[in-house]
PDB file of N, CA and C in Angstrom:
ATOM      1  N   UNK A   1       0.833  -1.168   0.000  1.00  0.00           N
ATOM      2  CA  UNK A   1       0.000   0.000   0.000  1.00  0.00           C
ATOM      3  C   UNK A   1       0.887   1.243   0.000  1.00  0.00           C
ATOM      4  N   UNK A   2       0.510   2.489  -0.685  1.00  0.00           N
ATOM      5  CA  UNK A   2       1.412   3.803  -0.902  1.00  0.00           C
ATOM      6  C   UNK A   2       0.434   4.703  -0.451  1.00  0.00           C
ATOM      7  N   UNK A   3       1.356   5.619  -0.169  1.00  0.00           N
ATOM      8  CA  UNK A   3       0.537   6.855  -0.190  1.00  0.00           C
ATOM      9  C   UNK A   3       0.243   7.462  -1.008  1.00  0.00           C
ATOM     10  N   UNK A   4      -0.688   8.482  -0.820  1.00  0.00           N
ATOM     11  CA  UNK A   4      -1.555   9.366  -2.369  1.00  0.00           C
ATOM     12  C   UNK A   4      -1.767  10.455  -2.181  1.00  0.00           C
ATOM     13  N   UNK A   5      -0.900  11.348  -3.360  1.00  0.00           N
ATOM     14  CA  UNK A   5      -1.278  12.711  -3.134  1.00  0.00           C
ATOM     15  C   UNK A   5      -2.632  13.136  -3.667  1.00  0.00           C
ATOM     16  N   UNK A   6      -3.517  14.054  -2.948  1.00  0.00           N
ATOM     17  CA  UNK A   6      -4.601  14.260  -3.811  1.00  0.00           C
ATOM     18  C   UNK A   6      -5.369  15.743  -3.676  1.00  0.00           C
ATOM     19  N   UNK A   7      -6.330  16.188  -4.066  1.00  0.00           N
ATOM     20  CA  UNK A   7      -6.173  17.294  -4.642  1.00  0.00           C
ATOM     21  C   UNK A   7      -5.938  18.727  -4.000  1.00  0.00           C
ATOM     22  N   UNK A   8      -5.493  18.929  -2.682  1.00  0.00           N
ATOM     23  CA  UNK A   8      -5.277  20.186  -2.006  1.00  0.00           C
ATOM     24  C   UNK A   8      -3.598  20.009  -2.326  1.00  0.00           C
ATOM     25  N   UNK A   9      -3.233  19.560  -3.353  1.00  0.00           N
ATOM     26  CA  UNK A   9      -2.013  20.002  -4.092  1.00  0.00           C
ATOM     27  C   UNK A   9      -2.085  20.794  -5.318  1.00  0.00           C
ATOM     28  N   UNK A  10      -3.065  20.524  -5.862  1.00  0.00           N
ATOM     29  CA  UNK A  10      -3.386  21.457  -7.137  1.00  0.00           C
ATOM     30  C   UNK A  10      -2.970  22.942  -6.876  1.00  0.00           C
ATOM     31  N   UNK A  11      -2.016  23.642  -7.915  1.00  0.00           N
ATOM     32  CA  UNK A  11      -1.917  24.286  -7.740  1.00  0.00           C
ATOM     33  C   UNK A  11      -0.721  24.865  -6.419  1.00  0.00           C
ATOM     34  N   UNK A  12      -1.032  24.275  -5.225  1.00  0.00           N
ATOM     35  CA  UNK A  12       0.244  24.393  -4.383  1.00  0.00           C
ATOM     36  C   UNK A  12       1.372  24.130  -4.585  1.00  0.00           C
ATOM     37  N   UNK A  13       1.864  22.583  -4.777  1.00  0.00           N
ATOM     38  CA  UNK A  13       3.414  22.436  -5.053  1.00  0.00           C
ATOM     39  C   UNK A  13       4.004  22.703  -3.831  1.00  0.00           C
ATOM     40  N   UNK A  14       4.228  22.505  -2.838  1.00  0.00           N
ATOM     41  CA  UNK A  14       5.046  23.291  -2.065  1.00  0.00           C
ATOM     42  C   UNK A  14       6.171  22.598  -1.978  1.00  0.00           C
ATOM     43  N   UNK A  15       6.540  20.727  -2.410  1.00  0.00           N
ATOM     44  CA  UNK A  15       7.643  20.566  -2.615  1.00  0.00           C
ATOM     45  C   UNK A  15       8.555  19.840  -1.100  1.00  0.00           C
ATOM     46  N   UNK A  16       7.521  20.487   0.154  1.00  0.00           N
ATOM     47  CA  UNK A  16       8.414  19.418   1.194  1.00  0.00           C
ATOM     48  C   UNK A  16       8.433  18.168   1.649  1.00  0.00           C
ATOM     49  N   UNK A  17       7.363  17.442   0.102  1.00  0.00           N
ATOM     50  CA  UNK A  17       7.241  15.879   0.939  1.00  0.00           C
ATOM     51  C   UNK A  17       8.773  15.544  -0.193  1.00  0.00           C
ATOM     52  N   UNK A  18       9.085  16.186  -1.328  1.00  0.00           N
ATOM     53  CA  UNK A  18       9.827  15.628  -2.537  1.00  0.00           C
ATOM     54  C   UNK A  18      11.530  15.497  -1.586  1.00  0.00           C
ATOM     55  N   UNK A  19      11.819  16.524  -0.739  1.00  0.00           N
ATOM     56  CA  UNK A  19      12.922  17.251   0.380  1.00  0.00           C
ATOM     57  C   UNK A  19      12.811  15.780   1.322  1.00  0.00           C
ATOM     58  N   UNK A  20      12.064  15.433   2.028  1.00  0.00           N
ATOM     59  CA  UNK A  20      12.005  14.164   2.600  1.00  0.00           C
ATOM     60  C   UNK A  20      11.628  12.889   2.705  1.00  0.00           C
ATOM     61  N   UNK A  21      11.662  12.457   0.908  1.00  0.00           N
ATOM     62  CA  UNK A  21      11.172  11.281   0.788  1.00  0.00           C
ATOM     63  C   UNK A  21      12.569  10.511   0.767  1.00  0.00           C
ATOM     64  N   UNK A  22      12.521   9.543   1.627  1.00  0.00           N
ATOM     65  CA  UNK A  22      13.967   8.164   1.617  1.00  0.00           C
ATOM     66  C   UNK A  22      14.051   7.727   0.082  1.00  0.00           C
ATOM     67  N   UNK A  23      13.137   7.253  -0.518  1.00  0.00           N
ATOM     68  CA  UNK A  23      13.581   6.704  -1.886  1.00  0.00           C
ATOM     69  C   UNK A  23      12.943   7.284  -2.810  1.00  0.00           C
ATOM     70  N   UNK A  24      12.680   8.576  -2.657  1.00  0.00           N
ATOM     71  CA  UNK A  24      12.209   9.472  -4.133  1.00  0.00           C
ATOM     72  C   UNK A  24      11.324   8.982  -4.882  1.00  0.00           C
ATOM     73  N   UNK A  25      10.232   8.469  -4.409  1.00  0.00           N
ATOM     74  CA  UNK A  25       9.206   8.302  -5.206  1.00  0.00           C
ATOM     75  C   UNK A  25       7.909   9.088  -5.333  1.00  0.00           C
ATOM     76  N   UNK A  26       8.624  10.936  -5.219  1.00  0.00           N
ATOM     77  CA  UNK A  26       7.515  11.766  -5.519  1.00  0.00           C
ATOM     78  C   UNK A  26       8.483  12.419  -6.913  1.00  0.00           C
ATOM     79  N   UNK A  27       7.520  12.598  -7.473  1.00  0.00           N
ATOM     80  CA  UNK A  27       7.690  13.550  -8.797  1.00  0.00           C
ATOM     81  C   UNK A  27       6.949  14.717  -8.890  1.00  0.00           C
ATOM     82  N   UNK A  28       7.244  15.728  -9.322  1.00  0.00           N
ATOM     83  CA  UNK A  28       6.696  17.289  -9.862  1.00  0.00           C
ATOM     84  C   UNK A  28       5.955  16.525 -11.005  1.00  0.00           C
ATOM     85  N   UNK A  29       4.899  17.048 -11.294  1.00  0.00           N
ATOM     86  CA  UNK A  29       3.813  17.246 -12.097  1.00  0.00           C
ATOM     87  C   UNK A  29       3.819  18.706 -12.822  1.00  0.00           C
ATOM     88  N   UNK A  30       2.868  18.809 -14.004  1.00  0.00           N
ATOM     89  CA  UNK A  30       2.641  19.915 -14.242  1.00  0.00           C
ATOM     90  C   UNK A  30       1.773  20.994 -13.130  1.00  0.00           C
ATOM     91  N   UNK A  31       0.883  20.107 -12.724  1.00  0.00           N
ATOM     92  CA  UNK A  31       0.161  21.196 -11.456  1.00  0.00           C
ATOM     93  C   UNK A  31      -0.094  20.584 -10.171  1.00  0.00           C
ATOM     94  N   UNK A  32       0.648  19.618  -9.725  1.00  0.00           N
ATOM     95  CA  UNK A  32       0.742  18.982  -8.597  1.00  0.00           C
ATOM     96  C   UNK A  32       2.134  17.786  -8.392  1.00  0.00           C
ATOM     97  N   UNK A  33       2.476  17.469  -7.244  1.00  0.00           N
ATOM     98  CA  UNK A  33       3.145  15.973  -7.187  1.00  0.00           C
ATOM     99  C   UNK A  33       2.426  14.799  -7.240  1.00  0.00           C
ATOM    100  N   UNK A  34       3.082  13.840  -7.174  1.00  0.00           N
ATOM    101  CA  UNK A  34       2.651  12.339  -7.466  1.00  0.00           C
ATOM    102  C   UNK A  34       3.389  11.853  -6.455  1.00  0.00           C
ATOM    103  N   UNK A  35       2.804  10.733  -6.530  1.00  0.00           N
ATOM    104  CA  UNK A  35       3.780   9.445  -5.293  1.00  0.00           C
ATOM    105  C   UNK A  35       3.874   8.170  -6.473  1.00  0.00           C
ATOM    106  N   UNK A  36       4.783   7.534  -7.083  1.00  0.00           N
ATOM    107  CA  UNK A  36       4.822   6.223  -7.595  1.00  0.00           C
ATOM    108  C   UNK A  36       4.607   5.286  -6.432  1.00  0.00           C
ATOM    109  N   UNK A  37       3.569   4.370  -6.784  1.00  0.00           N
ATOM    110  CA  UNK A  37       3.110   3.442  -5.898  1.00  0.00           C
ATOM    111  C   UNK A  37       3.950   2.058  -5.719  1.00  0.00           C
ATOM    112  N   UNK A  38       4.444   1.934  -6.635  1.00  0.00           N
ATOM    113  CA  UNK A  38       5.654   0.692  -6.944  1.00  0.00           C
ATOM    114  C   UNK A  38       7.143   1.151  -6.389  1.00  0.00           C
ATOM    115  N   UNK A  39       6.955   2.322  -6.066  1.00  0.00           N
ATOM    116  CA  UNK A  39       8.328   3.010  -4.870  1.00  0.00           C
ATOM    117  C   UNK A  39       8.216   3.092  -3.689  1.00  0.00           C
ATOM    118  N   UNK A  40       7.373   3.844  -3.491  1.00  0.00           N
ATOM    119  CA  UNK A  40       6.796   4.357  -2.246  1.00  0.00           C
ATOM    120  C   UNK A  40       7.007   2.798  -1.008  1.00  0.00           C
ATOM    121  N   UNK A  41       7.312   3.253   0.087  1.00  0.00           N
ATOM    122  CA  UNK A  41       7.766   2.200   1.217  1.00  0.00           C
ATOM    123  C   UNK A  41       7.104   2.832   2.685  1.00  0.00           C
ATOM    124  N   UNK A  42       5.685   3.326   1.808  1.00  0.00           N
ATOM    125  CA  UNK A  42       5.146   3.720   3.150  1.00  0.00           C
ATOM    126  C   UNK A  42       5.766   3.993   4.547  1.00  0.00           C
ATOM    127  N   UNK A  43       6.838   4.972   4.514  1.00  0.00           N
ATOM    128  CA  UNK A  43       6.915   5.151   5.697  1.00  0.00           C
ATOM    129  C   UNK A  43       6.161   6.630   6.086  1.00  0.00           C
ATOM    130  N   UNK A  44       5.492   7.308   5.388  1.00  0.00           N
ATOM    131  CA  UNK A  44       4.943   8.653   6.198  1.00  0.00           C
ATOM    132  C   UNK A  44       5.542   9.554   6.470  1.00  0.00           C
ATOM    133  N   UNK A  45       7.035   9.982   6.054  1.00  0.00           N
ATOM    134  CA  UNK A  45       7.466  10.896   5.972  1.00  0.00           C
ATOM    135  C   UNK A  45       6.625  11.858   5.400  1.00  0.00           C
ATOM    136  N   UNK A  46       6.475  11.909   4.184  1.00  0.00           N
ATOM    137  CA  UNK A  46       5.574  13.097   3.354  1.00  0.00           C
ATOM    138  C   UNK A  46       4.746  13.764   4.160  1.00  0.00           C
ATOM    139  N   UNK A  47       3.366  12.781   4.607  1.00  0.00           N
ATOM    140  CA  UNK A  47       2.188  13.071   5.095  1.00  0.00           C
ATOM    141  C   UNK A  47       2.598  14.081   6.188  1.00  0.00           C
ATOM    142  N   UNK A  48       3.692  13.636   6.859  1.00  0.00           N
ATOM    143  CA  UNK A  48       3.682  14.756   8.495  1.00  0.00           C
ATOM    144  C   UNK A  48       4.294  16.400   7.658  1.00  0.00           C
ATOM    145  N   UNK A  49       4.907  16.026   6.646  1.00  0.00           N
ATOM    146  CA  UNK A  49       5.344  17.396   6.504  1.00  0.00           C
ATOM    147  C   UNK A  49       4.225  18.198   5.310  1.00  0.00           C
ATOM    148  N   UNK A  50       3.521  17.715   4.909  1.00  0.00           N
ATOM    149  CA  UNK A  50       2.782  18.489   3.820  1.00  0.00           C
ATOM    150  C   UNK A  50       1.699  19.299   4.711  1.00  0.00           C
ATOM    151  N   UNK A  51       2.132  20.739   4.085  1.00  0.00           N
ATOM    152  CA  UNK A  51       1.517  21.728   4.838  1.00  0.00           C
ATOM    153  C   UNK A  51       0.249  22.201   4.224  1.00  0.00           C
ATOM    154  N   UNK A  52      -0.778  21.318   3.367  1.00  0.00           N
ATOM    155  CA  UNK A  52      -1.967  21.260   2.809  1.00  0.00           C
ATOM    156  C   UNK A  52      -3.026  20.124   2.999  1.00  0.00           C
ATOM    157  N   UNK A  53      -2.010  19.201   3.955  1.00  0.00           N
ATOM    158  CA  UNK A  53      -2.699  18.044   4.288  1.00  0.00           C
ATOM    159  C   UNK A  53      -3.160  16.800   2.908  1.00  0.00           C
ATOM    160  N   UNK A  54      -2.558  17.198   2.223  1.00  0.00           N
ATOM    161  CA  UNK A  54      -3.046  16.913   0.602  1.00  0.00           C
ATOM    162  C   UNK A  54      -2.721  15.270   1.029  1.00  0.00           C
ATOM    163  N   UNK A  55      -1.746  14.979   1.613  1.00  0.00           N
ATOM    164  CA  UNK A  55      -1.254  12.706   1.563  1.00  0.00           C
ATOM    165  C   UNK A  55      -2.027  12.183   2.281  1.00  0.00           C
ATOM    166  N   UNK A  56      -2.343  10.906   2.125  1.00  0.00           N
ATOM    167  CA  UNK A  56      -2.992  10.034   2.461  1.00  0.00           C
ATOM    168  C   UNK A  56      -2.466   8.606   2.261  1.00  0.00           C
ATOM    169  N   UNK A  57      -2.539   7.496   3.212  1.00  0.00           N
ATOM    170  CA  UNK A  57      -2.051   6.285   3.225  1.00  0.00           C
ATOM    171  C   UNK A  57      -3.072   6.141   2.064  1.00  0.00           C
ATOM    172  N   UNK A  58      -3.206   5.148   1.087  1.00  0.00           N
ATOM    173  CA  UNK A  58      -4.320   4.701   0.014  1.00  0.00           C
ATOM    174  C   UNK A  58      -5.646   4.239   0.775  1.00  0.00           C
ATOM    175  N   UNK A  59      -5.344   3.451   1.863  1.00  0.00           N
ATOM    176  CA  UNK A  59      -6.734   2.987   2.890  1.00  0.00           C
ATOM    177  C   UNK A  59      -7.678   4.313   3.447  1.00  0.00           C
ATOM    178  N   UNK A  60      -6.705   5.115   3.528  1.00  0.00           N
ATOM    179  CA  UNK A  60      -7.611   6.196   3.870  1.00  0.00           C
ATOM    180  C   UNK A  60      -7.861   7.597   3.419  1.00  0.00           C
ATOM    181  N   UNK A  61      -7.806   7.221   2.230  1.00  0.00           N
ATOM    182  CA  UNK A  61      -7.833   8.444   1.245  1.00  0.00           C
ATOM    183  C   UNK A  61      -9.630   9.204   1.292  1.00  0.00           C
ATOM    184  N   UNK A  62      -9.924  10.279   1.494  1.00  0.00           N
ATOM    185  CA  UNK A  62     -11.658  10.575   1.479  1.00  0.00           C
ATOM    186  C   UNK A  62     -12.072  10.099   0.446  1.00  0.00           C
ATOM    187  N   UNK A  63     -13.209   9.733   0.518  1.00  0.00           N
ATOM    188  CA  UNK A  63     -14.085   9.082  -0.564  1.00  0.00           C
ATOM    189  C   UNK A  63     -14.014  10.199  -1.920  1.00  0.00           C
ATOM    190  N   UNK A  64     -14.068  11.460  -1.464  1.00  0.00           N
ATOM    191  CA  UNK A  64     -14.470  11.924  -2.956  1.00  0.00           C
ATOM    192  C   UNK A  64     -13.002  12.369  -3.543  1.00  0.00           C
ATOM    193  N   UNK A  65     -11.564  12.293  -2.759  1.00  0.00           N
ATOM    194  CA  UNK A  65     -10.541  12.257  -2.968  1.00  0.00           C
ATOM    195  C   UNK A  65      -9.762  10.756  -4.097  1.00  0.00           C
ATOM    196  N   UNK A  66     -10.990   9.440  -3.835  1.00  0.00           N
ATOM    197  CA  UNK A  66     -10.389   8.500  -4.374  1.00  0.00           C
ATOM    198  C   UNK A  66     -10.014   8.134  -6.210  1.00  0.00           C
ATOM    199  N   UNK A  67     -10.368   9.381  -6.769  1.00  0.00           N
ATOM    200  CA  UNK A  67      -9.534   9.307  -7.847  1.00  0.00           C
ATOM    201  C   UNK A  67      -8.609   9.439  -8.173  1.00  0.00           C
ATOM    202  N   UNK A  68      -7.741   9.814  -6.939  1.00  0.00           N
ATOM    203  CA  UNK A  68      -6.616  10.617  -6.977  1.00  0.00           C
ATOM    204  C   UNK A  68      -5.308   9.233  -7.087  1.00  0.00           C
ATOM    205  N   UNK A  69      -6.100   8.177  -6.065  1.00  0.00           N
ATOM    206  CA  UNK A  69      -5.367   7.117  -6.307  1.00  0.00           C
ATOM    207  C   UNK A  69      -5.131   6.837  -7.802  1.00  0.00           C
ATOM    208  N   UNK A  70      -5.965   6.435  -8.620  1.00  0.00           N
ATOM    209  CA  UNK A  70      -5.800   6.165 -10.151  1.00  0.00           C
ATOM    210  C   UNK A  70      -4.428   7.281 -10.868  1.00  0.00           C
ATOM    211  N   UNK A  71      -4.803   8.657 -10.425  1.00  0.00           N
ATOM    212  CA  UNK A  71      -4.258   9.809 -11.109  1.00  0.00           C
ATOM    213  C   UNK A  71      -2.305   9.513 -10.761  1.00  0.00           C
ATOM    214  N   UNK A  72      -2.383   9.217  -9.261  1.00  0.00           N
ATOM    215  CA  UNK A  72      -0.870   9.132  -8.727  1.00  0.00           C
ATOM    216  C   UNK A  72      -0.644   7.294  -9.722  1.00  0.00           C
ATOM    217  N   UNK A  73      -1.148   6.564  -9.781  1.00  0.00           N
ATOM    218  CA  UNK A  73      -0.906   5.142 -10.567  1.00  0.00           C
ATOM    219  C   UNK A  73      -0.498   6.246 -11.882  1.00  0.00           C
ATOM    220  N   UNK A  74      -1.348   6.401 -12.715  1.00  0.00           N
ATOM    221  CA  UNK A  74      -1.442   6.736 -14.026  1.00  0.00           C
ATOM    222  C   UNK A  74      -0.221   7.587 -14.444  1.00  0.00           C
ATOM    223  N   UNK A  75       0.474   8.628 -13.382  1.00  0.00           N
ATOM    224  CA  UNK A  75       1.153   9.652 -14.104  1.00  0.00           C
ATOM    225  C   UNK A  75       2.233   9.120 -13.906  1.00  0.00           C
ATOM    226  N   UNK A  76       2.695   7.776 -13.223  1.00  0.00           N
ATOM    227  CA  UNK A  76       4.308   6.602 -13.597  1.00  0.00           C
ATOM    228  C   UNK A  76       3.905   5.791 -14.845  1.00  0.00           C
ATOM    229  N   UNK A  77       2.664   5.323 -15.138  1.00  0.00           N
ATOM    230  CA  UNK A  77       3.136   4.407 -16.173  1.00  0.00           C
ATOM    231  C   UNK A  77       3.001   4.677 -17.660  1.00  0.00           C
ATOM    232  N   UNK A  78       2.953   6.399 -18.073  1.00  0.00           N
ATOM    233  CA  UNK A  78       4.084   6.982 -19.093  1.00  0.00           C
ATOM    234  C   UNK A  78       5.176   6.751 -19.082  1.00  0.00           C
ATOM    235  N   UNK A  79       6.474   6.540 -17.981  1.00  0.00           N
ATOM    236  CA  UNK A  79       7.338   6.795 -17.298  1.00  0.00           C
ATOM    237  C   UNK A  79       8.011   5.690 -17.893  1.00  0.00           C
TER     238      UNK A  79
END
């Protein structure tokens, strides 16, 4: 299970989960970050530092937030 950025990043960017992720599995987007889910090692670094509250473990992402899971899948496997 990964975490998921979702949409109180739009537009923000602020960039301090990318500063403390152990194995870099956030990427810049055109108008938000991503988390690759096939990286990500759930440890929760991100989540404590994002100052929009935007991460979420995938189990507990808000219901009307859960597309966001698909969106963070989708924007690695261009990649």
């Amino acid at each position: 299970m990964a975490f998921v950025i979702t949409s109180p990043c739009k537009a923000e960017k602020a960039g301090e989960c990318v500063e403390v992720c152990p194995v870099d599995c956030i990427e810049e987007g055109e108008d938000m970050f991503y988390i690759d889910p096939d990286i990500c090692i759930d440890c929760g670094a991100c989540e404590a530092v994002c100052p929009v509250e935007a991460i979420f473990i995938e189990d507990e992402v808000p219901e009307e937030e859960t597309p966001f899971i698909a969106l963070n899948r989708a924007f690695f496997e261009d990649r």
